[in-house]
Protein backbone atom coordinates (compact mmCIF):
# COMPACT_ATOMS: atom_id res chain seq x y z
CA UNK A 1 4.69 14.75 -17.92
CA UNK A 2 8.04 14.61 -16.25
CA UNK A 3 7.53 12.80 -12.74
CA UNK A 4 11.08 13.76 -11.56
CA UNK A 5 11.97 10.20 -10.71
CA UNK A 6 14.41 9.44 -12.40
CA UNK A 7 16.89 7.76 -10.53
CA UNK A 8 15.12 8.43 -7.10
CA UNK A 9 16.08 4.75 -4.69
CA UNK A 10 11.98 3.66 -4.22
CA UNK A 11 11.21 0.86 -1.59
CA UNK A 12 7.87 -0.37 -2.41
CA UNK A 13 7.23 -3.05 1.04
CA UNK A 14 4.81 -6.28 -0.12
CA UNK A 15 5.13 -6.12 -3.91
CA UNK A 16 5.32 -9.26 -5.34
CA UNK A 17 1.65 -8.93 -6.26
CA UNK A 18 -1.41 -6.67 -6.21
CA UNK A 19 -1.53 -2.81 -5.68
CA UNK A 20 2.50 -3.33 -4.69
CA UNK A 21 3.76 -4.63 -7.43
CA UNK A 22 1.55 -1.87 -9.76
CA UNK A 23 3.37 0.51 -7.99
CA UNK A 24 6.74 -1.16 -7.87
CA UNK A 25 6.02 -1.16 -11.67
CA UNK A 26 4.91 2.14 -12.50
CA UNK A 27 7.99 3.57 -10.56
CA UNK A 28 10.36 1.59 -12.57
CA UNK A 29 8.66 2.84 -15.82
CA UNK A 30 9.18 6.96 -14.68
CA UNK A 31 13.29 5.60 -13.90
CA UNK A 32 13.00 5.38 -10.49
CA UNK A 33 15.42 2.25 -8.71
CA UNK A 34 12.88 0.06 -7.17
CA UNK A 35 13.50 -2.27 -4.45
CA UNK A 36 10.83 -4.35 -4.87
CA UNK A 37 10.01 -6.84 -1.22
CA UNK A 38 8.19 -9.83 -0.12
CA UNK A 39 8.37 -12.63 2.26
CA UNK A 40 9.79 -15.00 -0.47
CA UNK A 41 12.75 -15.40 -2.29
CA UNK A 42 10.61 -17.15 -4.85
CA UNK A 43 8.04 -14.28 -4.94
CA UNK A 44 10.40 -11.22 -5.03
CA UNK A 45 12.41 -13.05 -7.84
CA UNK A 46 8.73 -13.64 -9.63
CA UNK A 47 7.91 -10.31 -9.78
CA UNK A 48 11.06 -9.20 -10.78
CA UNK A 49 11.18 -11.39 -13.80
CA UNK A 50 7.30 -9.81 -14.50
CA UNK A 51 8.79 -6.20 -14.27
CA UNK A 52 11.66 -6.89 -16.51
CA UNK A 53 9.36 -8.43 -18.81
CA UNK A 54 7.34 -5.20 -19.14
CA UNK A 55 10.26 -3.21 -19.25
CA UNK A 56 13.96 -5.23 -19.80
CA UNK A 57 16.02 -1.69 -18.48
CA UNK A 58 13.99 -1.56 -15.51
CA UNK A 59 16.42 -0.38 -12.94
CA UNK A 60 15.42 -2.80 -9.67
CA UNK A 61 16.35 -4.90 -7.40
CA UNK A 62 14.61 -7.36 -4.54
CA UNK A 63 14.76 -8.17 -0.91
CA UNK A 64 13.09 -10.97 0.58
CA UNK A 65 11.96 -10.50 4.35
CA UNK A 66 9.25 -10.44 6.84
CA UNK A 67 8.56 -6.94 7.36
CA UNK A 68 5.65 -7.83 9.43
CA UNK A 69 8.27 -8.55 12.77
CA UNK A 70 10.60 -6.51 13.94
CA UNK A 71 13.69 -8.51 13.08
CA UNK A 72 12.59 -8.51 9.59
CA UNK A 73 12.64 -4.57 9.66
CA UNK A 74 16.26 -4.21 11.37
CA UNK A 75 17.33 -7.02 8.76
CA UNK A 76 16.55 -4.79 6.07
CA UNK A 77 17.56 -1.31 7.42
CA UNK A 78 20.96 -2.80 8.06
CA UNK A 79 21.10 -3.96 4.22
CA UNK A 80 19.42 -0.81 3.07
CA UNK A 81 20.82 2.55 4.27
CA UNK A 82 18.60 5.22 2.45
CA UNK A 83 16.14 5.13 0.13
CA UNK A 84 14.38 9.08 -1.19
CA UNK A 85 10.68 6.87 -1.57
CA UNK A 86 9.04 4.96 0.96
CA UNK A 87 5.71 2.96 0.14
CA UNK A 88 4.42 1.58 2.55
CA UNK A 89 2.19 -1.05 1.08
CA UNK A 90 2.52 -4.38 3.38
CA UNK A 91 -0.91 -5.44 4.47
CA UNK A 92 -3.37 -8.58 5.53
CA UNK A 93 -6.88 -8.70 5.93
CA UNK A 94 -9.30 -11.23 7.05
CA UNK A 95 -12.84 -11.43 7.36
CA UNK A 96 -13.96 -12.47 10.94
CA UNK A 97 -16.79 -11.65 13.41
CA UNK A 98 -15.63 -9.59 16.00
CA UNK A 99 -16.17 -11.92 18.95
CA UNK A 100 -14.08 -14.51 17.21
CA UNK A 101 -10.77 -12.29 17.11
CA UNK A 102 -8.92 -13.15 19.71
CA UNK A 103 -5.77 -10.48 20.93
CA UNK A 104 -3.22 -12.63 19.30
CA UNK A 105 -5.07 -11.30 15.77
CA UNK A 106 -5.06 -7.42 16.70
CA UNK A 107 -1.62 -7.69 17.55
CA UNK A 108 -0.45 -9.67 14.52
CA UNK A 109 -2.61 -6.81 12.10
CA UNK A 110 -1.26 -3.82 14.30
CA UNK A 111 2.63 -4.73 13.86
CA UNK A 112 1.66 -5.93 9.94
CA UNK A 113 -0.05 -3.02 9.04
CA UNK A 114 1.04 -0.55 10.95
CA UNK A 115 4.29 -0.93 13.13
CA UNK A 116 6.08 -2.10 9.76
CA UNK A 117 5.10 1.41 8.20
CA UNK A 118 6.43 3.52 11.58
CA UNK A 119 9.74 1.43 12.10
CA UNK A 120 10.50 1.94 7.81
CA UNK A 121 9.58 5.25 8.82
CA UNK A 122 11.58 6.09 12.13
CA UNK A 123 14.77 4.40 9.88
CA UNK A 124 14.24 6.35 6.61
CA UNK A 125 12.98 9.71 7.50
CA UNK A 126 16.20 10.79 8.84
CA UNK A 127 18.21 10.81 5.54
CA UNK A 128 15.28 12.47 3.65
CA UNK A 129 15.30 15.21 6.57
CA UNK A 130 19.16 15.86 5.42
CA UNK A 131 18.64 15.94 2.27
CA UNK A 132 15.67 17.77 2.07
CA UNK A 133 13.77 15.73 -0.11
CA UNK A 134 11.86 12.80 0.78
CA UNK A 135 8.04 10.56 -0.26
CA UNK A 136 6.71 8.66 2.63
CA UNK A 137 3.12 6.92 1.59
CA UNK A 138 0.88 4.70 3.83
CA UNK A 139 -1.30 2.28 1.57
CA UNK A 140 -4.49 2.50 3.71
CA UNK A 141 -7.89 2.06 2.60
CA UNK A 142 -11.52 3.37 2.58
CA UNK A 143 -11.68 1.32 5.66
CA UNK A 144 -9.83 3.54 7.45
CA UNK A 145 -13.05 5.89 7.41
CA UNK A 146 -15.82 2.97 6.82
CA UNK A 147 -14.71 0.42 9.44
CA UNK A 148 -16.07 -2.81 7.94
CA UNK A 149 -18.39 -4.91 10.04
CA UNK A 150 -16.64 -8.21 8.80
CA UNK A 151 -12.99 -7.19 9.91
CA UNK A 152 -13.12 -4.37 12.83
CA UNK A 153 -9.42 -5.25 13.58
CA UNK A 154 -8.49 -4.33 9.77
CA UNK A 155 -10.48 -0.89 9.68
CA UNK A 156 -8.46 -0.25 13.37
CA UNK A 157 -5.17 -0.46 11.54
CA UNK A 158 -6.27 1.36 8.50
CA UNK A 159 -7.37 4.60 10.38
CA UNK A 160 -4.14 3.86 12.61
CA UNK A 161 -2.13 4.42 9.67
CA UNK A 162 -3.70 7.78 8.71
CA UNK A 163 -2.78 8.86 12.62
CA UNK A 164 0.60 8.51 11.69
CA UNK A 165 0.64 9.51 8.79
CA UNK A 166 -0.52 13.23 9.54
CA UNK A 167 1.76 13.18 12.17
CA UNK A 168 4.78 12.52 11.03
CA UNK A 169 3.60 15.39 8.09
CA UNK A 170 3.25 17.67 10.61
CA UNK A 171 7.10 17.18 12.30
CA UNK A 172 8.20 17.52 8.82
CA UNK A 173 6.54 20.97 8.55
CA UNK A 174 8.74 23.15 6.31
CA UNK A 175 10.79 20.17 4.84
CA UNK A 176 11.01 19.13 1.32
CA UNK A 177 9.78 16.13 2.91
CA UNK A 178 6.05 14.77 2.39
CA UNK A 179 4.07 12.39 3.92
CA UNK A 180 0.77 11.33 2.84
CA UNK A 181 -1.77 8.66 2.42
CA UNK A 182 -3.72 7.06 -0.20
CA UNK A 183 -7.23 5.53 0.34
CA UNK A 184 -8.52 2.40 -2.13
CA UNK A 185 -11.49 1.56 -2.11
CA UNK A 186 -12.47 -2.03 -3.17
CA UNK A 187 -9.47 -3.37 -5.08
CA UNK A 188 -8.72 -6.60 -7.49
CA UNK A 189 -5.89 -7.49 -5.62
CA UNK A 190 -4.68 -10.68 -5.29
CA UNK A 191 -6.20 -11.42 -2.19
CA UNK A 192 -9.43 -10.08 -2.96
CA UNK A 193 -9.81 -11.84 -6.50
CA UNK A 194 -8.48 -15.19 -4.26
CA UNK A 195 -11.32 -14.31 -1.66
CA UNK A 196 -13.92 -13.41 -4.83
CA UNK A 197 -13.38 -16.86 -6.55
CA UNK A 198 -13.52 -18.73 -3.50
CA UNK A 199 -16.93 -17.22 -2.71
CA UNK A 200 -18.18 -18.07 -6.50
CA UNK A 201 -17.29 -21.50 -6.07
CA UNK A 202 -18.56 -22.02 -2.65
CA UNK A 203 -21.85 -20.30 -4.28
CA UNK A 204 -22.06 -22.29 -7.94
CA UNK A 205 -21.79 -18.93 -9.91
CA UNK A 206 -18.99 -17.16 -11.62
CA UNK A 207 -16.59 -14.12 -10.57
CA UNK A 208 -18.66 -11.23 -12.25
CA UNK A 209 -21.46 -12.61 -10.14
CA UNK A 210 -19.84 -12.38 -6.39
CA UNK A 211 -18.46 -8.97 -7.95
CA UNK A 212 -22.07 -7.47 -8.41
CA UNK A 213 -23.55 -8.73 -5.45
CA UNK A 214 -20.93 -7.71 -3.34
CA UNK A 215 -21.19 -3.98 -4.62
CA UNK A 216 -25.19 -4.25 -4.43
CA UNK A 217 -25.08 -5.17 -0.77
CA UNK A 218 -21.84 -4.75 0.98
CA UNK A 219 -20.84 -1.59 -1.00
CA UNK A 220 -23.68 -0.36 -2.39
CA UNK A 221 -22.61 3.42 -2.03
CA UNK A 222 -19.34 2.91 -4.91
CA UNK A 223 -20.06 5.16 -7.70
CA UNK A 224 -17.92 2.80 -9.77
CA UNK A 225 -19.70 -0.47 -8.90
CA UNK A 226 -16.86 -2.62 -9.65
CA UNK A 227 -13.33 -3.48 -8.33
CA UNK A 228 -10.50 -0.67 -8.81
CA UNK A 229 -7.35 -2.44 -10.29
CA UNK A 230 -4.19 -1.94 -8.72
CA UNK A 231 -2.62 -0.06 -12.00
CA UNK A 232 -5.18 2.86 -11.04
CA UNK A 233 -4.67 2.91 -7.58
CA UNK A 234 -0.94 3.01 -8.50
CA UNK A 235 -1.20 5.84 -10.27
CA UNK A 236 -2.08 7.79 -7.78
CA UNK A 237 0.44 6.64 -5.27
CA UNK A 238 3.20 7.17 -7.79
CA UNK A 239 2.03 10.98 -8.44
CA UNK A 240 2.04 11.40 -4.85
CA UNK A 241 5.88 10.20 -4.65
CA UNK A 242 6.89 12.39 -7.40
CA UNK A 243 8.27 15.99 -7.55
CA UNK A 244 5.30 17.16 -8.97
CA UNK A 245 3.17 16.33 -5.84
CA UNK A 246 5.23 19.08 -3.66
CA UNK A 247 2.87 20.95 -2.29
CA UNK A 248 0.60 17.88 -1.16
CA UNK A 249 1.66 16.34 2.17
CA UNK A 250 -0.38 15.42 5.66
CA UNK A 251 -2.99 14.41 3.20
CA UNK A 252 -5.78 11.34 2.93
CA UNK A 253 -6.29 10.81 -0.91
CA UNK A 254 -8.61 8.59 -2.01
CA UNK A 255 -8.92 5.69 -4.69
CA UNK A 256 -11.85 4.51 -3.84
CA UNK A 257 -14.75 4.60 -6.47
CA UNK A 258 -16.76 6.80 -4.67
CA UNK A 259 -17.29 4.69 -1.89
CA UNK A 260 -17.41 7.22 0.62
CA UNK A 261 -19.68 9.82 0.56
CA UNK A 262 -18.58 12.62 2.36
CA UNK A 263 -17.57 15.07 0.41
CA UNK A 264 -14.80 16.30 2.82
């Protein structure tokens, strides 16, 4: 099936590793020009060596920045006028009881995982309005409906992003723009396998282990009972950016095992 990307300018935003860099991956296979980001020059130029590995005419280049500030944003706007494909995909998380998160950690997850999303936005959407053809996608999570006990101030910023999400859809109503979202559920990212063998070797057992128990007790309702990997989240998120995904836009799409169990 012909995506329609060919050629398309993609910024993928933190994808040096994890569900990013599956997606910064995937879009580079359908012949999209990726602009693949990260904090580090060291990083981006990592997973641009990994890419090219995979595929040696992969059309992509990298940008090393903060997006998480404000500077960081304007640094790369100024260096990158347009793209047709935004991904918004920079996120942290953190376990941590709620009466231990002190303001300075809802405001550093709110301008992380959300403000970097609306200010890529505000910047971008304008050319794909003119041109009449434009992919905006906010990487949230089945957080966003869940909130987790262990990390409120991460499930805040996760529904936060579906807010905006459906509402920037809805001021591109008749548009060839789309903006959408895309729920995973558990995910073997980076910092979740990090997190996963930490907790094995704090416990004296191995990975598959933690991975079990965690579904049995802190996601017991996942119809999958294991950890999604970032290729299949990316798959979806790479549909939604193509031509082929016209006629879906202000929508929450989810990746996340069956986690949640409304059906709506």
């Amino acid at each position: 099936m012909d995506l329609g990307l060919n050629a398309k300018r993609a910024l993928v935003t933190g994808s040096t590793a994890g569900i990013g860099l599956a997606v910064a991956r995937a879009l580079a296979a359908e012949g999209a020009h990726v602009i693949v980001n990260g904090r580090t020059q060291a990083r981006v130029d990592a997973a641009l060596a990994g890419i090219r590995a995979a595929q040696r005419d992969a059309d992509i280049e990298g940008v090393a920045l903060d997006l998480s500030t404000a500077e960081g944003c304007r640094a790369l706007t100024a260096r990158i006028a347009e793209v047709d494909i935004l991904v918004n995909n920079l996120g942290i998380f953190e376990p941590k009881p709620f009466e231990l998160i002190p303001d300075e950690d809802w405001l550093r997850f709110f301008e992380t995982n959300v403000l970097s999303g609306i200010r890529l936005s505000r910047h971008f959407v304008t050319g794909m309005r003119l041109r009449d053809w434009g992919r905006i996608v906010f990487v949230s999570s089945e957080s966003a409906l869940q909130i987790p006990a262990e990390m409120i101030h991460y499930g805040m910023t996760k529904t936060a992003q579906l807010a905006v999400a459906r509402g920037l859809a809805e001021t591109l109503a008749g548009t060839g723009v789309t903006v959408n979202s895309v729920l995973p559920g558990p995910t073997a990212s980076e910092g979740v396998g990090g997190f996963v063998a930490d907790l094995a070797k704090a416990q004296g057992v191995d990975a598959a282990t933690v991975e079990r128990e965690f579904f049995a007790t802190a996601r017991p309702s996942s119809v999958l009972q294991r950890f999604t990997t970032p290729d299949e989240v990316a798959s979806m998120i790479v549909y939604v950016c193509s031509d082929r995904a016209s006629g879906t836009t202000g929508a929450a799409l989810r990746v996340d095992g069956g986690v949640i169990r409304a059906i709506a």
